[in-house]
N, C-alpha and C. Protein backbone atom coordinates (compact mmCIF):
# COMPACT_ATOMS: atom_id res chain seq x y z
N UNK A 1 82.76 -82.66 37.11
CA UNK A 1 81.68 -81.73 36.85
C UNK A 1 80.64 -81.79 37.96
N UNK A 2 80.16 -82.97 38.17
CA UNK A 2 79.44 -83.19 39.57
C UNK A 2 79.80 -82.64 41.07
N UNK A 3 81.27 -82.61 40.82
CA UNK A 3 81.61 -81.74 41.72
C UNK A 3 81.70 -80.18 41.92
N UNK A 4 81.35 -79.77 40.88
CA UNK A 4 81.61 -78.56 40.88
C UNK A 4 79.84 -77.91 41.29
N UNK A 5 79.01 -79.06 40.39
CA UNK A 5 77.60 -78.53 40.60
C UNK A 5 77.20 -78.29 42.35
N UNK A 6 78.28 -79.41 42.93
CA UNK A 6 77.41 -79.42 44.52
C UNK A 6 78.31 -78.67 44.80
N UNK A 7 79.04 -77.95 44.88
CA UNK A 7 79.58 -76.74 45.36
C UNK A 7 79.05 -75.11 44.89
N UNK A 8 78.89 -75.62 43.82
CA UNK A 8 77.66 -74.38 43.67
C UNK A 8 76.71 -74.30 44.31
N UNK A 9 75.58 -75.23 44.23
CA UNK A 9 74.48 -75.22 44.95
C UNK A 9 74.91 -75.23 46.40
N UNK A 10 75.95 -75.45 46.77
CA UNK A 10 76.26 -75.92 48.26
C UNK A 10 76.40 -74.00 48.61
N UNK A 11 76.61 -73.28 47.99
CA UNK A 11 77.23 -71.68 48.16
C UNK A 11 75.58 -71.50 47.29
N UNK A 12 75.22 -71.30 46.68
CA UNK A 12 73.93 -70.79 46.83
C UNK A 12 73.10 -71.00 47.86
N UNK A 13 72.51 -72.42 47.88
CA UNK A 13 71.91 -72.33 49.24
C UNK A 13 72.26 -71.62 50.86
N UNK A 14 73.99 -71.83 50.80
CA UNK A 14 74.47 -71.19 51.73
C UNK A 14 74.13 -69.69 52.09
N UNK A 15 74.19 -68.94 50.92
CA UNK A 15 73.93 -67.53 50.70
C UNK A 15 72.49 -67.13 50.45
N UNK A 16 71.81 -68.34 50.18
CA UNK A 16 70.33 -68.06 50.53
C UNK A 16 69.71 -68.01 51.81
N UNK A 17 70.23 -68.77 52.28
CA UNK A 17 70.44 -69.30 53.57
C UNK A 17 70.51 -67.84 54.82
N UNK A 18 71.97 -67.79 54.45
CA UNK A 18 72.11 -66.48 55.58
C UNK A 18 70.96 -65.11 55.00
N UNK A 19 71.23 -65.03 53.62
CA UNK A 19 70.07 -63.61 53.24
C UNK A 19 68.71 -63.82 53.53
N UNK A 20 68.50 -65.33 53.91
CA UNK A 20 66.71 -65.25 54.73
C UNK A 20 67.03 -64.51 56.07
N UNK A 21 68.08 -65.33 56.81
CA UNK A 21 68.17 -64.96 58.00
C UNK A 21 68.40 -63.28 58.60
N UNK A 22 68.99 -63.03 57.33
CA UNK A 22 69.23 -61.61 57.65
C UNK A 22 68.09 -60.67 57.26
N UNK A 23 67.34 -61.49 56.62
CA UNK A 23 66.01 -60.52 56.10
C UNK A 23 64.72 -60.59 57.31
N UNK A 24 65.34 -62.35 57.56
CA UNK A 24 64.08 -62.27 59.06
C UNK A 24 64.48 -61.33 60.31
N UNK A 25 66.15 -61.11 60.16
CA UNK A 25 66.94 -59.88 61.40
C UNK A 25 65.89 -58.54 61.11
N UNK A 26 65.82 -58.27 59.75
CA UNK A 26 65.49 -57.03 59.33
C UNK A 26 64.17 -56.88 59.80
N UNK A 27 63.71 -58.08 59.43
CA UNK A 27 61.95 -57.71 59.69
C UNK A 27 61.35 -57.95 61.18
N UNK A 28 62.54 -58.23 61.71
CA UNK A 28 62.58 -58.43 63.41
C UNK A 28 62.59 -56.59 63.87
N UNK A 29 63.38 -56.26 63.25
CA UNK A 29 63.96 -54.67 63.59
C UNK A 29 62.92 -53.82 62.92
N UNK A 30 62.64 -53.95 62.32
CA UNK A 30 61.12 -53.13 61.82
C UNK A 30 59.73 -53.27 62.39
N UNK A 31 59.62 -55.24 62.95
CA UNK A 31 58.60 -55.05 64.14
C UNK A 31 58.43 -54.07 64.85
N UNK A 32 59.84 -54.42 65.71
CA UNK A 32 60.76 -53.44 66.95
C UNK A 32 60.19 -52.08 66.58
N UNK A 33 60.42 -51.18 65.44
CA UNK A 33 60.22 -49.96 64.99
C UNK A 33 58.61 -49.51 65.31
N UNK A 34 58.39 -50.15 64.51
CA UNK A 34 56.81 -50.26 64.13
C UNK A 34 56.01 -50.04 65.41
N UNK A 35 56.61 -51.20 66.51
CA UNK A 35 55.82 -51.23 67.89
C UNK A 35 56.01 -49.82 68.50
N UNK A 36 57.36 -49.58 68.24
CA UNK A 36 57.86 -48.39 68.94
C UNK A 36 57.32 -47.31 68.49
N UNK A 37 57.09 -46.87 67.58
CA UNK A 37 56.09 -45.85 67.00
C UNK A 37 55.07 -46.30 67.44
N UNK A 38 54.18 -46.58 67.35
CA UNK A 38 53.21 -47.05 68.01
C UNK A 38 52.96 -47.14 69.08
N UNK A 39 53.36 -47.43 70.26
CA UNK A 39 53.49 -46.99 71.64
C UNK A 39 54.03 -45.22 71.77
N UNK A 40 54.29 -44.65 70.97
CA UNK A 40 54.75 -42.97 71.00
C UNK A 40 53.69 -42.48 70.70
N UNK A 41 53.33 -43.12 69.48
CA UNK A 41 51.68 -42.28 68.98
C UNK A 41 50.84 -42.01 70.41
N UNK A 42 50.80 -43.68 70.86
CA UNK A 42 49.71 -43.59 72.02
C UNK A 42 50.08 -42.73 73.46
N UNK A 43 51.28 -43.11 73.63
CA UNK A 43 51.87 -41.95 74.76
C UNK A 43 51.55 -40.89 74.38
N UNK A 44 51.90 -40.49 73.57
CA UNK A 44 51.41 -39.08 73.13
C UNK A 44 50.75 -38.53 73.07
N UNK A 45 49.24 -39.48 72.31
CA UNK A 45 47.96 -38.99 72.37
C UNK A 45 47.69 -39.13 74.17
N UNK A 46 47.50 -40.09 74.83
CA UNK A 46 47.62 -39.63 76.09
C UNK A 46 48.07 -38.34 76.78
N UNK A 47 49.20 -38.02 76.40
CA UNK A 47 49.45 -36.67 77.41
C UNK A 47 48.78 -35.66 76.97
N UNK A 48 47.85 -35.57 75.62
CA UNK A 48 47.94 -34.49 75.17
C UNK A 48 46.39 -34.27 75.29
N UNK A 49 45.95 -35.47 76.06
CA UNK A 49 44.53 -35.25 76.89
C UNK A 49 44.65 -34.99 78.42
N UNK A 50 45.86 -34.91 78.58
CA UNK A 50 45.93 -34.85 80.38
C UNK A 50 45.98 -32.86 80.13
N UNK A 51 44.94 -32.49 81.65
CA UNK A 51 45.16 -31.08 81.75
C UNK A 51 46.13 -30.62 82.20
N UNK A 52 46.59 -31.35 83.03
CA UNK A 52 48.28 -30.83 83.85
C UNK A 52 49.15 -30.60 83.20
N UNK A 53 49.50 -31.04 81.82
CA UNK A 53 50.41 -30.80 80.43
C UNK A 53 50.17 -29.03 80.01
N UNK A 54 48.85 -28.76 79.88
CA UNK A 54 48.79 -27.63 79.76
C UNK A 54 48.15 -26.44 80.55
N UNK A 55 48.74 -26.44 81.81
CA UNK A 55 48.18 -25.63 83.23
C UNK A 55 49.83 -24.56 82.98
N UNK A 56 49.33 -23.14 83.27
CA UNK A 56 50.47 -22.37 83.60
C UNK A 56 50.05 -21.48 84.79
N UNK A 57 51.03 -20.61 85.40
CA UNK A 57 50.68 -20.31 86.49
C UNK A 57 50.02 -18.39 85.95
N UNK A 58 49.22 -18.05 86.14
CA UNK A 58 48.40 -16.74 85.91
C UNK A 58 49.60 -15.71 85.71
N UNK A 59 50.85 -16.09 86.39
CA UNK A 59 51.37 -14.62 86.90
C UNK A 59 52.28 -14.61 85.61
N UNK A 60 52.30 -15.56 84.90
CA UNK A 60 53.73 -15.81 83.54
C UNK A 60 52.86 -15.55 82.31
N UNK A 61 51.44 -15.37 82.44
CA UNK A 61 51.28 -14.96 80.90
C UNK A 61 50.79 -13.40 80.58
N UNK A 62 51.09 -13.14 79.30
CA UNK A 62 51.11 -12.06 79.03
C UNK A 62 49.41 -11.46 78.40
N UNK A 63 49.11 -10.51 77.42
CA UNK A 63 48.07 -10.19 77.20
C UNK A 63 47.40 -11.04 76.24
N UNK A 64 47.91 -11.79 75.85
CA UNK A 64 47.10 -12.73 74.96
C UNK A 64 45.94 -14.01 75.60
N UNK A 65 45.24 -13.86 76.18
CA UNK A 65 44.55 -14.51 76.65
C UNK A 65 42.74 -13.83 76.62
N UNK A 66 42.23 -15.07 77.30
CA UNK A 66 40.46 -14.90 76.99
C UNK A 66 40.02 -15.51 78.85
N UNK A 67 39.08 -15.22 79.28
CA UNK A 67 38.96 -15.88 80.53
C UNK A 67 37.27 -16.06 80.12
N UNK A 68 37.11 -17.61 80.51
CA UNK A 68 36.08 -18.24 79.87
C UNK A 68 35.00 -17.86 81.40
N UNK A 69 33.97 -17.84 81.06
CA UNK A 69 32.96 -17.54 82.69
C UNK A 69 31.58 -18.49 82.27
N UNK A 70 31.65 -19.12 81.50
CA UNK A 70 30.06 -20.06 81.27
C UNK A 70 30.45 -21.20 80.97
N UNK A 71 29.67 -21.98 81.14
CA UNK A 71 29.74 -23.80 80.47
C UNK A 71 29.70 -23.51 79.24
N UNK A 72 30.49 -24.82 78.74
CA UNK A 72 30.75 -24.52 76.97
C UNK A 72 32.29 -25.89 76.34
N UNK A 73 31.95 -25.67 75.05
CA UNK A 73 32.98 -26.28 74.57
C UNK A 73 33.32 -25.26 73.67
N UNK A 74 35.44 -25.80 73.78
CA UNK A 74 36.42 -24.74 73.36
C UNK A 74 36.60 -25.47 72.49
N UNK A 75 37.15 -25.46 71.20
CA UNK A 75 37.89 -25.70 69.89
C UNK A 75 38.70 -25.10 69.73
N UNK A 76 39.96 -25.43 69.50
CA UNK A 76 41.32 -24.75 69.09
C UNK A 76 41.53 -25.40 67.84
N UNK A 77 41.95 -25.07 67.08
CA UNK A 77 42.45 -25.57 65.68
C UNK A 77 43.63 -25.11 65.53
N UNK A 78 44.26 -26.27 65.08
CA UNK A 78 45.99 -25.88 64.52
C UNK A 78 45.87 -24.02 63.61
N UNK A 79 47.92 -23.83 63.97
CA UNK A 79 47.56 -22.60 63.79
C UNK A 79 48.29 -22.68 62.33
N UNK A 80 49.17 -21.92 61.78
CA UNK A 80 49.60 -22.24 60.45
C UNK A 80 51.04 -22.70 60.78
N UNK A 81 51.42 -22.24 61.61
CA UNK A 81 52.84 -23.11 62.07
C UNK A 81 52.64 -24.39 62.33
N UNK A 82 51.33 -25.00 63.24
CA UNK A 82 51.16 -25.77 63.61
C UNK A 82 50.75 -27.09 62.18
N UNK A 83 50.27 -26.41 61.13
CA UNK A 83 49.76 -27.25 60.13
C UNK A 83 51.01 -27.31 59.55
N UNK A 84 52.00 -26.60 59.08
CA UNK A 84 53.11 -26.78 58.02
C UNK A 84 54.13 -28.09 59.09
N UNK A 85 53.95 -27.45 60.36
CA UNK A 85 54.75 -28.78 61.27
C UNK A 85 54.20 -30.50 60.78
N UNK A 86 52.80 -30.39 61.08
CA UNK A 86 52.28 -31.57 60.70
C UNK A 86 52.33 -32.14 59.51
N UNK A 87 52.70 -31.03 58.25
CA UNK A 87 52.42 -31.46 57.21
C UNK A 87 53.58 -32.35 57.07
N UNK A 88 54.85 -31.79 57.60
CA UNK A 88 56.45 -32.83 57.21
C UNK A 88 56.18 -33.82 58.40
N UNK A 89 55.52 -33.75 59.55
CA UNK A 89 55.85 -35.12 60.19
C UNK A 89 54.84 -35.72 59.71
N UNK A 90 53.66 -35.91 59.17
CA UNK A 90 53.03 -37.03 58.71
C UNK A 90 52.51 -36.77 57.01
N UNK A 91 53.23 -36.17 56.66
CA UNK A 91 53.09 -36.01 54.65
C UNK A 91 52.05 -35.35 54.41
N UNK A 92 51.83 -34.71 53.73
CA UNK A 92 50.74 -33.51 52.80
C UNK A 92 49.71 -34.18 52.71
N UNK A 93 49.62 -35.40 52.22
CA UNK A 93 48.43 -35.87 51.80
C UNK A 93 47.58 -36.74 53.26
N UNK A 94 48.36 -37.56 54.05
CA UNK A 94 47.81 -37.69 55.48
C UNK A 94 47.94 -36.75 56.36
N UNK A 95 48.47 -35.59 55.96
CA UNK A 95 47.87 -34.59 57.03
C UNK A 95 45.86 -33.86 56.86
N UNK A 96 45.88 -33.66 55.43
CA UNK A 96 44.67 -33.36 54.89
C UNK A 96 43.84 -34.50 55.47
N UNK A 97 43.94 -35.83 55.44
CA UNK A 97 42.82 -36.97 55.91
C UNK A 97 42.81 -36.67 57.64
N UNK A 98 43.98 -36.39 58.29
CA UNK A 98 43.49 -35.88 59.71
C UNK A 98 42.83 -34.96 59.42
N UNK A 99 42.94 -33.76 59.20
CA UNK A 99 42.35 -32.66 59.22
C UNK A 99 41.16 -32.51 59.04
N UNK A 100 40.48 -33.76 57.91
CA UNK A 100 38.92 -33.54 57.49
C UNK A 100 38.66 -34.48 58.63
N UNK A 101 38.83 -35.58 58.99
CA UNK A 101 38.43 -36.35 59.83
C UNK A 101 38.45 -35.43 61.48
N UNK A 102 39.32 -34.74 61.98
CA UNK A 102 38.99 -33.39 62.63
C UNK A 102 37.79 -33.06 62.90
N UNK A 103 38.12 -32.12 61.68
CA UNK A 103 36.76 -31.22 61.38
C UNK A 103 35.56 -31.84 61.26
N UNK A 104 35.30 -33.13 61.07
CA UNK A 104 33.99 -33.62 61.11
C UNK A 104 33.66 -33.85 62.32
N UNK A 105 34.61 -34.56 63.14
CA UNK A 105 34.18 -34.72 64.57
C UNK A 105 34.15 -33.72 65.13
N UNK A 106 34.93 -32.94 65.19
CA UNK A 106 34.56 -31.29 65.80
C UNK A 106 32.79 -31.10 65.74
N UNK A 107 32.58 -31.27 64.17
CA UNK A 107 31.29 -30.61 63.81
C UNK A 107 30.29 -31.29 64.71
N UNK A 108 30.53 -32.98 64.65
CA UNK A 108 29.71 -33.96 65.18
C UNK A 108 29.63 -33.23 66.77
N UNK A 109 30.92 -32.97 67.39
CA UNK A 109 30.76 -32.55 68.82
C UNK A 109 30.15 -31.40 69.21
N UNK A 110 30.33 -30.71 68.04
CA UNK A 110 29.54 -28.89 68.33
C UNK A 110 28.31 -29.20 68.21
N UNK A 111 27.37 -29.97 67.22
CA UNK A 111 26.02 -30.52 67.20
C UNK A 111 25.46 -30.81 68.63
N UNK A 112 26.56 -31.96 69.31
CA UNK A 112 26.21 -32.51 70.41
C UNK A 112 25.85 -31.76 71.91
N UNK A 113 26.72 -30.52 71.79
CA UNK A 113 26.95 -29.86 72.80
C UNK A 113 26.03 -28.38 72.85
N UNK A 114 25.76 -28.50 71.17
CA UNK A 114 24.46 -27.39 71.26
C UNK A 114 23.09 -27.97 71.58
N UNK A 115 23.23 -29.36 71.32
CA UNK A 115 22.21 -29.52 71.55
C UNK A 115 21.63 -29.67 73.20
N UNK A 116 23.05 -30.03 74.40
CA UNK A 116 22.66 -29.80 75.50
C UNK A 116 23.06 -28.72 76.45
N UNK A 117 22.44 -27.34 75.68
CA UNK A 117 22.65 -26.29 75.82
C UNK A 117 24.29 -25.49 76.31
N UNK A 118 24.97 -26.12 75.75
CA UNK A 118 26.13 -25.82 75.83
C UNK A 118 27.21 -25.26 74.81
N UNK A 119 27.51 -23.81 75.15
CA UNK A 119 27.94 -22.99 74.20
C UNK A 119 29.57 -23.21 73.34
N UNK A 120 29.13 -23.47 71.96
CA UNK A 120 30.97 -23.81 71.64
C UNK A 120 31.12 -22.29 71.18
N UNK A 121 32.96 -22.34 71.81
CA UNK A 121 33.77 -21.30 71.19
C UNK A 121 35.07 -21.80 70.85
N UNK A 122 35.35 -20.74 69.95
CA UNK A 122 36.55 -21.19 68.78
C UNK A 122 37.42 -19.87 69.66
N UNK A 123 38.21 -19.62 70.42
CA UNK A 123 39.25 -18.43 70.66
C UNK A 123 40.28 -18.78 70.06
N UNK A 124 40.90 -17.73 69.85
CA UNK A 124 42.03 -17.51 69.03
C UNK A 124 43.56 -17.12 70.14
N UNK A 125 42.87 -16.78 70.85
CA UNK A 125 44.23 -16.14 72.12
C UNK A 125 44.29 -17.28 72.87
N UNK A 126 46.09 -17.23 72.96
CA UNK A 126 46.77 -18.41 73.60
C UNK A 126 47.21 -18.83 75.20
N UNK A 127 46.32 -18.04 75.93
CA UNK A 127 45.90 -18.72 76.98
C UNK A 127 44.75 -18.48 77.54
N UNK A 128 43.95 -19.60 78.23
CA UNK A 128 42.62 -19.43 78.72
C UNK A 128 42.57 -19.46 79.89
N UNK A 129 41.65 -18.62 80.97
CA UNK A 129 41.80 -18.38 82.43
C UNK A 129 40.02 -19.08 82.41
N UNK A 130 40.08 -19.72 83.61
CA UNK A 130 38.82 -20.19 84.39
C UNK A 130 38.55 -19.89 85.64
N UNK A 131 37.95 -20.07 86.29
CA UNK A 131 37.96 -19.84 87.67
C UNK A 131 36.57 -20.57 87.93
N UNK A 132 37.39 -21.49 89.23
CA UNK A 132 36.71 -22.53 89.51
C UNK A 132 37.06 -22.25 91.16
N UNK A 133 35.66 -22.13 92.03
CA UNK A 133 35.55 -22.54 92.95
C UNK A 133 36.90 -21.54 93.85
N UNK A 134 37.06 -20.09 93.06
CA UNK A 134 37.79 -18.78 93.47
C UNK A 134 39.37 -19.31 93.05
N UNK A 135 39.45 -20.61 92.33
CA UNK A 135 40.92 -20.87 92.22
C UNK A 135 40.81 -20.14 90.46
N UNK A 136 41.50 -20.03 90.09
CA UNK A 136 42.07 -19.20 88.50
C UNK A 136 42.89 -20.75 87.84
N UNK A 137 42.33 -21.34 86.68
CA UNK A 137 43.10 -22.14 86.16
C UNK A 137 43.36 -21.77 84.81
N UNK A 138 44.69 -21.77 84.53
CA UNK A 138 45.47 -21.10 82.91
C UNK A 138 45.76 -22.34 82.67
N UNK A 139 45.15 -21.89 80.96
CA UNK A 139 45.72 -23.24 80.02
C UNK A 139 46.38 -22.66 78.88
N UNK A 140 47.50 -23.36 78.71
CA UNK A 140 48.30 -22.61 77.51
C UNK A 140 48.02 -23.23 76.25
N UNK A 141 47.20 -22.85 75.68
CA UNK A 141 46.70 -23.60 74.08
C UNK A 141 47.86 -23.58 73.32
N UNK A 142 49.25 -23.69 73.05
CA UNK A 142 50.28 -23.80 72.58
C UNK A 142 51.39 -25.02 73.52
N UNK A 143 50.75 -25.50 74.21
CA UNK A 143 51.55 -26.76 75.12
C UNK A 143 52.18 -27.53 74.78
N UNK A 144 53.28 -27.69 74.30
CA UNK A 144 54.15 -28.58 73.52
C UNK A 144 53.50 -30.02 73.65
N UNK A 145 52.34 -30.10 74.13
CA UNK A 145 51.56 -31.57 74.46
C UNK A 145 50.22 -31.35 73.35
N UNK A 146 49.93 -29.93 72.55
CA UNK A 146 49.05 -30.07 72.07
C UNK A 146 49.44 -30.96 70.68
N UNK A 147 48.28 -31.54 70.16
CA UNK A 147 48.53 -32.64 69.19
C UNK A 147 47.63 -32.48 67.71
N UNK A 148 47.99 -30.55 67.75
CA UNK A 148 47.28 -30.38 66.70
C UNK A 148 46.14 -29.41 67.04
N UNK A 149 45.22 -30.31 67.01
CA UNK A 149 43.32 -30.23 67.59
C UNK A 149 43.19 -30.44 69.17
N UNK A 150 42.99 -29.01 70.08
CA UNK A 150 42.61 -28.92 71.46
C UNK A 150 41.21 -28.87 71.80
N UNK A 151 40.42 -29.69 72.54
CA UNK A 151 39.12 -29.41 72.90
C UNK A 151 38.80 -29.76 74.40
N UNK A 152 38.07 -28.53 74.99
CA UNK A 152 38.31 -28.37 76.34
C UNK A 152 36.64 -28.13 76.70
N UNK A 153 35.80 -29.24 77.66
CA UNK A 153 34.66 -28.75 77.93
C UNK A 153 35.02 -28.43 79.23
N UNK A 154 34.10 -27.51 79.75
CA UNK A 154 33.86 -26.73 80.88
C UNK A 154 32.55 -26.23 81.31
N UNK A 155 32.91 -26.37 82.67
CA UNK A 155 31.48 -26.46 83.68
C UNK A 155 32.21 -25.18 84.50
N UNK A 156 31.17 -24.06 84.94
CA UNK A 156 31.61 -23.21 85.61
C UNK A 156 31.81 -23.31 86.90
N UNK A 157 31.12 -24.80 87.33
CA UNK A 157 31.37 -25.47 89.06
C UNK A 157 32.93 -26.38 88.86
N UNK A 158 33.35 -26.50 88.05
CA UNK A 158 34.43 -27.62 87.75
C UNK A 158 35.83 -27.20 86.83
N UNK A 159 36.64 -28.19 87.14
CA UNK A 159 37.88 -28.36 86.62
C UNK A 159 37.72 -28.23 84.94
N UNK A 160 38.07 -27.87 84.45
CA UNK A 160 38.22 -28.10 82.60
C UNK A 160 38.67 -29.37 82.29
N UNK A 161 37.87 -29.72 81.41
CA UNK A 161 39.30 -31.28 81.29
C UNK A 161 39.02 -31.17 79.92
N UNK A 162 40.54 -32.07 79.07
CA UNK A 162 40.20 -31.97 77.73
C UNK A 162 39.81 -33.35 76.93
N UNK A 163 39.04 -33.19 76.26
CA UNK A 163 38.75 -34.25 75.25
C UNK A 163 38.87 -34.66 73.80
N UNK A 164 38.50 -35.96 73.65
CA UNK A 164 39.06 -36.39 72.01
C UNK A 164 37.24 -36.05 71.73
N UNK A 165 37.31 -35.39 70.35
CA UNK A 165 36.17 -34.90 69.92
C UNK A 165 35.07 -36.08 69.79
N UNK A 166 35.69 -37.38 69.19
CA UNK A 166 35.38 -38.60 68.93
C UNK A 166 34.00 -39.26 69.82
N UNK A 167 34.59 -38.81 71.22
CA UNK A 167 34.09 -39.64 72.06
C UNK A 167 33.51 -38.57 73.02
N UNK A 168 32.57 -37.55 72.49
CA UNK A 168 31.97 -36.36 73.30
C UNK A 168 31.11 -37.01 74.33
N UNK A 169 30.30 -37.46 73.50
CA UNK A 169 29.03 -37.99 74.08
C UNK A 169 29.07 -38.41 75.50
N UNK A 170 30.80 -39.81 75.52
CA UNK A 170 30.33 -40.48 76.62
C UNK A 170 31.89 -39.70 77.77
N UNK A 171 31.94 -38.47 77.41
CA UNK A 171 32.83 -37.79 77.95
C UNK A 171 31.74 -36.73 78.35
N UNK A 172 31.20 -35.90 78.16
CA UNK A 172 30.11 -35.01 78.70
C UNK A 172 29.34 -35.82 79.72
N UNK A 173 29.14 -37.06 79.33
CA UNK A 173 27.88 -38.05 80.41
C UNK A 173 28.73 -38.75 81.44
N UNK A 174 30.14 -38.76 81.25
CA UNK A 174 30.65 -39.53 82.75
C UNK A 174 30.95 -37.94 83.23
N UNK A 175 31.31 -37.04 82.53
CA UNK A 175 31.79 -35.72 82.91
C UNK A 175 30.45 -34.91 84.10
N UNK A 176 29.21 -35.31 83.36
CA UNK A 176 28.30 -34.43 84.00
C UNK A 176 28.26 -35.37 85.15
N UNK A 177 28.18 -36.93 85.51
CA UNK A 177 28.15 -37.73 86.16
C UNK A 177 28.44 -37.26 87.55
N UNK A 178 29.95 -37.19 87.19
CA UNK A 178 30.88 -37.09 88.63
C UNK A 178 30.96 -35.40 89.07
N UNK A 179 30.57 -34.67 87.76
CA UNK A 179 30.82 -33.33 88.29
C UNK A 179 29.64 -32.39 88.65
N UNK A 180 28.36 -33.37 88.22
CA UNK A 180 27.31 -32.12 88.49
C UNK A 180 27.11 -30.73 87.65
N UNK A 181 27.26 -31.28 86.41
CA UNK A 181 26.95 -30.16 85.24
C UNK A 181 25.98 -29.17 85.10
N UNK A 182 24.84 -30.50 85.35
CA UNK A 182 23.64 -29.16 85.39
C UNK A 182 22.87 -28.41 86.39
């Protein structure tokens, strides 16, 4: 009978044994995952602040466009394709918590930017023309780099560049810095 008990326990522990190990495999591979999403998020959000992602050349777009001529901040807001997309890659209910969290910083940034005399606009047409310094720069507000929410300040002496609404403040003040805003 004694023998039979340590052969049991000898195959339980055994099989406990390997199912830790294979559970620590698992939770090795879900690190792995986890990191990896996570480094995509951030790649991502990166490109989708770079302007070169969304530059097209004047001669390829059609009549849908606005050509901006004053300093100002642009707001683009997802369109309804763009929200039903978001809603299946990040679920109904965390898409709504981006969205208000959005819209508040938006609001926070439109505050900020009226207050240093700088005009926000909301356009609706999907590409924007500038002209800087006699060059014409097109941005395609549909850029497979946009990440939802586009916001683009602009100086009528300067390049457009785009920003996270979040961080207006110290994006307008290195912005006016190097570019000579006012």
């Amino acid at each position: 009978m004694k023998i039979v008990l340590i052969i049991c326990s000898a195959i339980i522990l055994s099989s406990c044994k390997s199912n830790g190990s294979s559970n620590l495999a698992l939770q090795k591979d879900t690190t792995k995952t986890m990191i990896s999403k996570e480094d995509s998020i951030d790649f991502e959000l990166k490109q989708s602040l770079l302007l070169e992602n969304f530059l097209v050349n004047s001669k390829s777009i059609n009549n849908d466009f606005i050509i901006i001529t004053h300093n100002c901040g642009i707001f683009i807001s997802p369109d309804s394709i763009d929200i039903e997309k978001m809603k299946k890659e990040y679920g109904e209910e965390d898409f709504y918590t981006v969205a208000d969290d959005n819209m508040y910083y938006d609001n926070e940034a439109s505050k900020f930017l009226d207050s240093v005399q700088y005009k926000c606009i909301y356009p609706k047409a999907r590409y924007l023309k500038f002209t800087v310094n006699n060059e014409t720069i097109c941005i395609d507000t549909k850029s497979r780099f946009k990440s939802g929410w586009l916001r683009i300040l602009y100086s009528v002496n300067n390049k457009p560049i785009i920003f996270n609404s979040i961080d207006i403040e110290q994006v307008f003040h290195d912005y006016a810095k190097t570019k000579n805003l006012r």
